[in-house]
PDB file of N, CA and C in Angstrom:
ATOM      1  N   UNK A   1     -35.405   1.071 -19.818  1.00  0.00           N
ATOM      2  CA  UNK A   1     -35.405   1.101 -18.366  1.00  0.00           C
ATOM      3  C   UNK A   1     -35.567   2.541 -17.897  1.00  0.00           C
ATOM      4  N   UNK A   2     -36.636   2.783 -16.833  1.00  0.00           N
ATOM      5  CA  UNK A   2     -36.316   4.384 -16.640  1.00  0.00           C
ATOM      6  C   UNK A   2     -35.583   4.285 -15.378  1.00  0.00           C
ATOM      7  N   UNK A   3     -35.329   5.935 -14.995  1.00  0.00           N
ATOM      8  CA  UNK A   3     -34.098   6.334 -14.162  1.00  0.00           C
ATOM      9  C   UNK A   3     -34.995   6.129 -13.046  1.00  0.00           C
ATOM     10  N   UNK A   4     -34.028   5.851 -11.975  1.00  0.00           N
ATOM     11  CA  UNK A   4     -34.525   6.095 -10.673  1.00  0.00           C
ATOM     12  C   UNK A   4     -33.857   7.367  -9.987  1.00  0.00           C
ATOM     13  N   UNK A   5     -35.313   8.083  -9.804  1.00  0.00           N
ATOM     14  CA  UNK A   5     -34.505   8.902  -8.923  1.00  0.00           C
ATOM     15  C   UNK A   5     -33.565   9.191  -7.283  1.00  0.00           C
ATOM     16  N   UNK A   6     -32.655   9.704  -7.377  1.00  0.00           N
ATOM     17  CA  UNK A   6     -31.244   9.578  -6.480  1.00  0.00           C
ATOM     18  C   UNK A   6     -32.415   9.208  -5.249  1.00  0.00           C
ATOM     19  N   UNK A   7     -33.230  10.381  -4.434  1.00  0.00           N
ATOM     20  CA  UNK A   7     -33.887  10.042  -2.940  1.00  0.00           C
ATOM     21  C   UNK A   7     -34.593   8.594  -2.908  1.00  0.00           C
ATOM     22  N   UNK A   8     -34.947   8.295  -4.150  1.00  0.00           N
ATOM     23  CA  UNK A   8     -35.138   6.880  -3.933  1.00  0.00           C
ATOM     24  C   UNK A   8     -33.841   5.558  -3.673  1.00  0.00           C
ATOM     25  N   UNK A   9     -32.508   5.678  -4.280  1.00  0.00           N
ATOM     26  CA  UNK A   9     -31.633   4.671  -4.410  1.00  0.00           C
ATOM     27  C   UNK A   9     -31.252   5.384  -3.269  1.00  0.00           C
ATOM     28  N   UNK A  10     -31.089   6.549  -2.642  1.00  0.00           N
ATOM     29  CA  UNK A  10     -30.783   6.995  -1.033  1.00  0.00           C
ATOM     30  C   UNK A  10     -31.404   6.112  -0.592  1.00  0.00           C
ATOM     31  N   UNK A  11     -32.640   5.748  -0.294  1.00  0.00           N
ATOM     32  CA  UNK A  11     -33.715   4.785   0.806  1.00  0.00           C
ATOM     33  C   UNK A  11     -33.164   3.203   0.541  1.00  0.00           C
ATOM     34  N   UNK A  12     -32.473   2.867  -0.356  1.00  0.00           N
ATOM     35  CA  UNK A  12     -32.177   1.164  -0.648  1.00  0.00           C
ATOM     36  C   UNK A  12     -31.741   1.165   1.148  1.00  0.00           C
ATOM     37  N   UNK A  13     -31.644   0.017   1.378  1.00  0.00           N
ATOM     38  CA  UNK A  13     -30.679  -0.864   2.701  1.00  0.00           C
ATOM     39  C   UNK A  13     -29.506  -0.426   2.100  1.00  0.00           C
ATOM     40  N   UNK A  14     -28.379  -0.401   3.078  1.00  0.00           N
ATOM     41  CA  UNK A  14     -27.466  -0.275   3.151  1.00  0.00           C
ATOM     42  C   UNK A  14     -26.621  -1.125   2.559  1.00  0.00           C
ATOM     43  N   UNK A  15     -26.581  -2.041   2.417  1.00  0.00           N
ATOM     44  CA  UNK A  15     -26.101  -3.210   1.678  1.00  0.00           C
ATOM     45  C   UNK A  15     -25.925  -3.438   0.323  1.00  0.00           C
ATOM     46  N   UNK A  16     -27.517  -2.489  -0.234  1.00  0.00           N
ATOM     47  CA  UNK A  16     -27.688  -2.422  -1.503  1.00  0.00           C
ATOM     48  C   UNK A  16     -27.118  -0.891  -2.261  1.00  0.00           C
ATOM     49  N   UNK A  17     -27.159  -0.250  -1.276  1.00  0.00           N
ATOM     50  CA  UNK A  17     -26.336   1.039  -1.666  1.00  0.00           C
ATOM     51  C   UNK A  17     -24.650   0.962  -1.734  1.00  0.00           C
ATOM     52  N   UNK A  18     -24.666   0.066  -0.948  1.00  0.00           N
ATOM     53  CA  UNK A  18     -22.314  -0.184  -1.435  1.00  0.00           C
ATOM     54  C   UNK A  18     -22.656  -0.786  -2.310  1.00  0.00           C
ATOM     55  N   UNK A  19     -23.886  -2.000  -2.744  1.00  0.00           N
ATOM     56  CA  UNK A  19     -23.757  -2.823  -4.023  1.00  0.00           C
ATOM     57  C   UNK A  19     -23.695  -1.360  -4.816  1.00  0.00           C
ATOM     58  N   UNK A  20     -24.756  -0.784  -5.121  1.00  0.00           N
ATOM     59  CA  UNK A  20     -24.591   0.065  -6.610  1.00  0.00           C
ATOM     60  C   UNK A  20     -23.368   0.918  -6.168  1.00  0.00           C
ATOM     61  N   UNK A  21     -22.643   1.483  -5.062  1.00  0.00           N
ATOM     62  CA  UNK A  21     -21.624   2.143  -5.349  1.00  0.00           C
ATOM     63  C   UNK A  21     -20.695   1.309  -6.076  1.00  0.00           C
ATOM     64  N   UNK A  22     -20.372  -0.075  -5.566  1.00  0.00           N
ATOM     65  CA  UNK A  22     -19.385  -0.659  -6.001  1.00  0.00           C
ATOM     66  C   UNK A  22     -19.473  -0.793  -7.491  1.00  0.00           C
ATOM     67  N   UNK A  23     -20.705  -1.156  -8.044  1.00  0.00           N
ATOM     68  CA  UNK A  23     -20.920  -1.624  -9.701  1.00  0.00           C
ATOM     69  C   UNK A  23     -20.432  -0.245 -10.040  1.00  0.00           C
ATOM     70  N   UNK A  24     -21.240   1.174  -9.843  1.00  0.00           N
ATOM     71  CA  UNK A  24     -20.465   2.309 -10.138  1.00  0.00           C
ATOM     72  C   UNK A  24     -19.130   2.452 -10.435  1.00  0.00           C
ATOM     73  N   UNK A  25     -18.666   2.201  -9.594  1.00  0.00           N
ATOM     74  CA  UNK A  25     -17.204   2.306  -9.480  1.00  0.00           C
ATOM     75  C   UNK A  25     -16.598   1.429 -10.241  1.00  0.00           C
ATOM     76  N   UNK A  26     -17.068  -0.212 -10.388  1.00  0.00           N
ATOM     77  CA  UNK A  26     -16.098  -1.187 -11.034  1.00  0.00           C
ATOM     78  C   UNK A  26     -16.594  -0.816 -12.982  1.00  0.00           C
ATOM     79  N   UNK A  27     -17.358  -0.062 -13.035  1.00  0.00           N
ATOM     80  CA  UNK A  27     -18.241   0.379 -14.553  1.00  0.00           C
ATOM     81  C   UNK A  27     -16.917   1.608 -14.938  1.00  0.00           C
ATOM     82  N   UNK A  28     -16.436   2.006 -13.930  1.00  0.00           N
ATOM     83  CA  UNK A  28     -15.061   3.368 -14.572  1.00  0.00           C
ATOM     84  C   UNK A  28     -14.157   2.065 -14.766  1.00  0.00           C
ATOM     85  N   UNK A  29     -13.420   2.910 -16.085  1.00  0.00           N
ATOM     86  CA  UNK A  29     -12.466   1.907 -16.571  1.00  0.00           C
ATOM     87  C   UNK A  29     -10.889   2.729 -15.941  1.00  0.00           C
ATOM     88  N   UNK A  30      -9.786   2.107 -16.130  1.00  0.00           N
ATOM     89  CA  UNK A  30      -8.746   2.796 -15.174  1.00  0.00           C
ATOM     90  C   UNK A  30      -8.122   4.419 -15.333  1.00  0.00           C
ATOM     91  N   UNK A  31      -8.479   5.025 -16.405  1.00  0.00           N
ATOM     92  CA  UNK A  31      -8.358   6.430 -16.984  1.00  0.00           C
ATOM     93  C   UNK A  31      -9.756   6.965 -15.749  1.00  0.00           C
ATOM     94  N   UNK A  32     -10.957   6.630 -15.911  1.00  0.00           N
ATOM     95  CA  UNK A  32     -11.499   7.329 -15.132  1.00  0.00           C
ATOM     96  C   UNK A  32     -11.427   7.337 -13.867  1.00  0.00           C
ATOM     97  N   UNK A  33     -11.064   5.670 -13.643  1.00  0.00           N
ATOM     98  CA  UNK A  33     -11.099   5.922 -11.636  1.00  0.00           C
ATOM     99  C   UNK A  33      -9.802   6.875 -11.368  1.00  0.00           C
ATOM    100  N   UNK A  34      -8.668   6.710 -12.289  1.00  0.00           N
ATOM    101  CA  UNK A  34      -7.444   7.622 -12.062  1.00  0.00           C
ATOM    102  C   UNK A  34      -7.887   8.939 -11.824  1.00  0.00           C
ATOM    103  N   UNK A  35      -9.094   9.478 -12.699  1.00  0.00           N
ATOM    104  CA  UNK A  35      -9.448  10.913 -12.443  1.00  0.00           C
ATOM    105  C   UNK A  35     -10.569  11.363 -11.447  1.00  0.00           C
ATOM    106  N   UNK A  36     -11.334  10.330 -11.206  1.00  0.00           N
ATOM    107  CA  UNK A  36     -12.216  10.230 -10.195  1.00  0.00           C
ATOM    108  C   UNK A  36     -11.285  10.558  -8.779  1.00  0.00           C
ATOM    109  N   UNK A  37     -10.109   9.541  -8.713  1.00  0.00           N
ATOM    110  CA  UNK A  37      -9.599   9.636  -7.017  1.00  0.00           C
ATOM    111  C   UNK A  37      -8.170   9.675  -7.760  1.00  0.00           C
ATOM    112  N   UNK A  38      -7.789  10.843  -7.484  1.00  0.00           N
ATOM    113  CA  UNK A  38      -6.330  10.844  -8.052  1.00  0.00           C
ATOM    114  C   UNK A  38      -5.314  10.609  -6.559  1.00  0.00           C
ATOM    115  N   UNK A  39      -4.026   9.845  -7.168  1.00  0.00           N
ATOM    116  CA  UNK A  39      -3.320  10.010  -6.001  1.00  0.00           C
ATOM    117  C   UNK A  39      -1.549  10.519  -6.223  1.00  0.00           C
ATOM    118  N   UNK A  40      -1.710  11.529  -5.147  1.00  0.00           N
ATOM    119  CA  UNK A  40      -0.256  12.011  -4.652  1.00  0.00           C
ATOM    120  C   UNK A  40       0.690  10.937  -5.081  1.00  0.00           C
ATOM    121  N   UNK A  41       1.416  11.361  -5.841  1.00  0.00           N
ATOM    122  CA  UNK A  41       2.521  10.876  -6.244  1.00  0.00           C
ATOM    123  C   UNK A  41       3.991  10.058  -4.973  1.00  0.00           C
ATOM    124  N   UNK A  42       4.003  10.977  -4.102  1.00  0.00           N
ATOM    125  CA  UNK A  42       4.697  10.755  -3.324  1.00  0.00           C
ATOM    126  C   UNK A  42       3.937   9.639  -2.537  1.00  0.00           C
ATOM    127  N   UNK A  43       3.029   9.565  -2.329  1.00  0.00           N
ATOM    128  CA  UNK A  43       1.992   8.429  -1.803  1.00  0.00           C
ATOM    129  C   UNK A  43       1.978   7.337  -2.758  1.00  0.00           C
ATOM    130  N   UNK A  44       2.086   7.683  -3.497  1.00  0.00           N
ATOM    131  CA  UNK A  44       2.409   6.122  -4.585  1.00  0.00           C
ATOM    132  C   UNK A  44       3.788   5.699  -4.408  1.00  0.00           C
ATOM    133  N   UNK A  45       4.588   6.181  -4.201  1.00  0.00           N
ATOM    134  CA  UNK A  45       6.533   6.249  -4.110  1.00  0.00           C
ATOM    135  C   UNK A  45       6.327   5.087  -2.311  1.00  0.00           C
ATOM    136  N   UNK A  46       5.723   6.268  -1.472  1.00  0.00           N
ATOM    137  CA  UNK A  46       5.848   5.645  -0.031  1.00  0.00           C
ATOM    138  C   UNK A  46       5.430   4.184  -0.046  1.00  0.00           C
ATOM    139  N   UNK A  47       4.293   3.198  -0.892  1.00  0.00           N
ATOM    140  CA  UNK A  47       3.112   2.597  -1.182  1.00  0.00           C
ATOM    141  C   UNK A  47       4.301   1.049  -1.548  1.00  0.00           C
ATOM    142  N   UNK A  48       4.938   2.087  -2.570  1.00  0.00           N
ATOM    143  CA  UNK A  48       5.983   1.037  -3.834  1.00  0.00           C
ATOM    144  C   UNK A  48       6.782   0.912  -2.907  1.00  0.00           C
ATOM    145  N   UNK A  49       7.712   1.732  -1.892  1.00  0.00           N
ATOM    146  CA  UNK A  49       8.532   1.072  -1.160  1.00  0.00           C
ATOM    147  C   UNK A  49       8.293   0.618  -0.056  1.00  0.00           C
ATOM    148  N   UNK A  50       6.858   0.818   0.393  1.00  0.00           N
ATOM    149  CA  UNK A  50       6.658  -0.363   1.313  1.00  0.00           C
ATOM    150  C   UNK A  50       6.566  -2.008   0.820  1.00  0.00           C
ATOM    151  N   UNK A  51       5.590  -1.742  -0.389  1.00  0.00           N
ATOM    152  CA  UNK A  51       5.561  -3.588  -0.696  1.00  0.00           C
ATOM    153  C   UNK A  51       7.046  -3.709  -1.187  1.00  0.00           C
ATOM    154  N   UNK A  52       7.828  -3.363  -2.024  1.00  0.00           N
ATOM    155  CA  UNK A  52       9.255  -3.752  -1.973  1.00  0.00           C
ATOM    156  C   UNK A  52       9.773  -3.892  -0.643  1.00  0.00           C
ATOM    157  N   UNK A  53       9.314  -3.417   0.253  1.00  0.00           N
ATOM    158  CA  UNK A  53      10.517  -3.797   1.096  1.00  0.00           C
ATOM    159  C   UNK A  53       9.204  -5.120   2.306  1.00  0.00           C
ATOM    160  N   UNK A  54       8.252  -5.101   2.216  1.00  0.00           N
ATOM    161  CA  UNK A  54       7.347  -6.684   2.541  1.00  0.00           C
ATOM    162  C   UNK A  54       8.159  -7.849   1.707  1.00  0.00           C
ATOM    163  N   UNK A  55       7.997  -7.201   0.149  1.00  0.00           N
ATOM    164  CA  UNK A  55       8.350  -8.030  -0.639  1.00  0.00           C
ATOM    165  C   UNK A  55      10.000  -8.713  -0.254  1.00  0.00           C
ATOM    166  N   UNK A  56      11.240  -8.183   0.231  1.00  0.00           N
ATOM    167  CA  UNK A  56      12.010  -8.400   0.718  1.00  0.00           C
ATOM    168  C   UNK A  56      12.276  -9.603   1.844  1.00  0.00           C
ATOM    169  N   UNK A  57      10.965  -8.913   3.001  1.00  0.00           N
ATOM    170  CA  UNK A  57      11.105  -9.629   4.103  1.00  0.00           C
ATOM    171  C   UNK A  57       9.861  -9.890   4.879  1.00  0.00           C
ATOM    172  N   UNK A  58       8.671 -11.001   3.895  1.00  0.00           N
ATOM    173  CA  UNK A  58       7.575 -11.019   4.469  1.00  0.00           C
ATOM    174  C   UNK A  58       7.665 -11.257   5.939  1.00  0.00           C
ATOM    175  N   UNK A  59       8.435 -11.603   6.791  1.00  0.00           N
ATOM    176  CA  UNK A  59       8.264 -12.317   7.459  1.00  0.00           C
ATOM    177  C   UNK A  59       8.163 -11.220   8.938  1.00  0.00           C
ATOM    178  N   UNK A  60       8.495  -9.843   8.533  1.00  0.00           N
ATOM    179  CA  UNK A  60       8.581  -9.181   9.433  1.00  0.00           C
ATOM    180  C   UNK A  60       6.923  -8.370   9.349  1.00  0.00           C
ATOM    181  N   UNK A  61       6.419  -8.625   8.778  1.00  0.00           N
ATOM    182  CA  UNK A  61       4.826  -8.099   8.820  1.00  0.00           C
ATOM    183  C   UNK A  61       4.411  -8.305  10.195  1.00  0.00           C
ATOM    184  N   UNK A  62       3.126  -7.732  10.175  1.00  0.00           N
ATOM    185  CA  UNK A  62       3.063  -8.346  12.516  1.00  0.00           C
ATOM    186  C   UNK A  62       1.209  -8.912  11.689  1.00  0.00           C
ATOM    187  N   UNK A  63       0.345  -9.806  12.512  1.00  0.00           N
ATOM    188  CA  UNK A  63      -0.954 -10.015  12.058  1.00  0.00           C
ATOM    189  C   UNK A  63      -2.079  -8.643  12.849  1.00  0.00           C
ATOM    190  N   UNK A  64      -2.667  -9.092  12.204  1.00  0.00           N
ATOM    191  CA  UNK A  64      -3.531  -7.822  12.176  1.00  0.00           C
ATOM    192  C   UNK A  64      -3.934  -7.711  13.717  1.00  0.00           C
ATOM    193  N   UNK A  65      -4.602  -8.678  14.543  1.00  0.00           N
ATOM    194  CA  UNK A  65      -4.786  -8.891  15.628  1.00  0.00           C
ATOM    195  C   UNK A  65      -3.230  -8.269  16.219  1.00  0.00           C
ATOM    196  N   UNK A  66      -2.121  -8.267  15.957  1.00  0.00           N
ATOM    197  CA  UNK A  66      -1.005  -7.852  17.142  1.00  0.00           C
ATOM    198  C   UNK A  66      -0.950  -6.360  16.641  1.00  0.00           C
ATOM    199  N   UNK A  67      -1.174  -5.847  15.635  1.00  0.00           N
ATOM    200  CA  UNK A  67      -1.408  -4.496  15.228  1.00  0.00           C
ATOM    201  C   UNK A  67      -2.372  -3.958  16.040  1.00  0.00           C
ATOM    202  N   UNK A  68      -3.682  -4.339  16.354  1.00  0.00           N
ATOM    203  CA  UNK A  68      -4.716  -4.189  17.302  1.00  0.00           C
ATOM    204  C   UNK A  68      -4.290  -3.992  18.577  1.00  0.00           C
ATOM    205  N   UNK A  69      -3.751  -4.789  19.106  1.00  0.00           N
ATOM    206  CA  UNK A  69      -3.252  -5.347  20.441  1.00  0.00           C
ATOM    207  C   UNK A  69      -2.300  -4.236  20.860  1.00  0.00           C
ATOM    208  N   UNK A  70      -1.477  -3.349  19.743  1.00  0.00           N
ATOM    209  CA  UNK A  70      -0.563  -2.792  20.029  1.00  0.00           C
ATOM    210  C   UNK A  70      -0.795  -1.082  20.121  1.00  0.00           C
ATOM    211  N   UNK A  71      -2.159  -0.986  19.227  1.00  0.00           N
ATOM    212  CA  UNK A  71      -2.334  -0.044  19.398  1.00  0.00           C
ATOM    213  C   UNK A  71      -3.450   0.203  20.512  1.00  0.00           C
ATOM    214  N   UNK A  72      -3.631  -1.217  21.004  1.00  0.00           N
ATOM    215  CA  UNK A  72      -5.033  -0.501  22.419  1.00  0.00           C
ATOM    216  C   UNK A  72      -6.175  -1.022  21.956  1.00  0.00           C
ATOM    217  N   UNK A  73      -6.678  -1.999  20.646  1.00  0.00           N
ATOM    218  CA  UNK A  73      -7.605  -1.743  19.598  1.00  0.00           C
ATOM    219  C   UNK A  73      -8.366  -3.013  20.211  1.00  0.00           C
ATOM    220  N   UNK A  74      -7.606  -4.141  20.879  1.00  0.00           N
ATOM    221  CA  UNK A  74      -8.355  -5.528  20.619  1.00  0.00           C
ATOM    222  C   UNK A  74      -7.863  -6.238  22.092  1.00  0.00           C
TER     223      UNK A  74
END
């Protein structure tokens, strides 16, 4: 197969350019996406005690639409 060059896969539709980002991306195995997009530790801590504490008490979540609504959005 030969390479395509980048200004050409630039010109795909848009549609087809998140497709190859995404295959890109799902082709790193979890060592590389870890080093590709590393994340703040403390951002992983904030992350874990939010779903623990969903996990607690789904019931206090709000739907996405009243999140909207609340911030002006919808």
């Amino acid at each position: 197969m030969a390479a395509t060059p980048i200004t050409d896969l630039l010109q795909l539709p848009r549609g087809e350019r998140l497709a190859l980002a995404m295959a890109l991306w799902d082709s790193l195995d979890h060592e590389g996406r870890s080093e590709a997009l590393p994340v703040d530790p403390a951002f992983c801590n904030e992350l874990d005690r939010r779903w623990a504490a969903h996990r607690q008490n789904p019931t206090a979540a709000l739907p996405w639409e009243e999140v909207q609504r609340q911030l002006g959005l919808g």
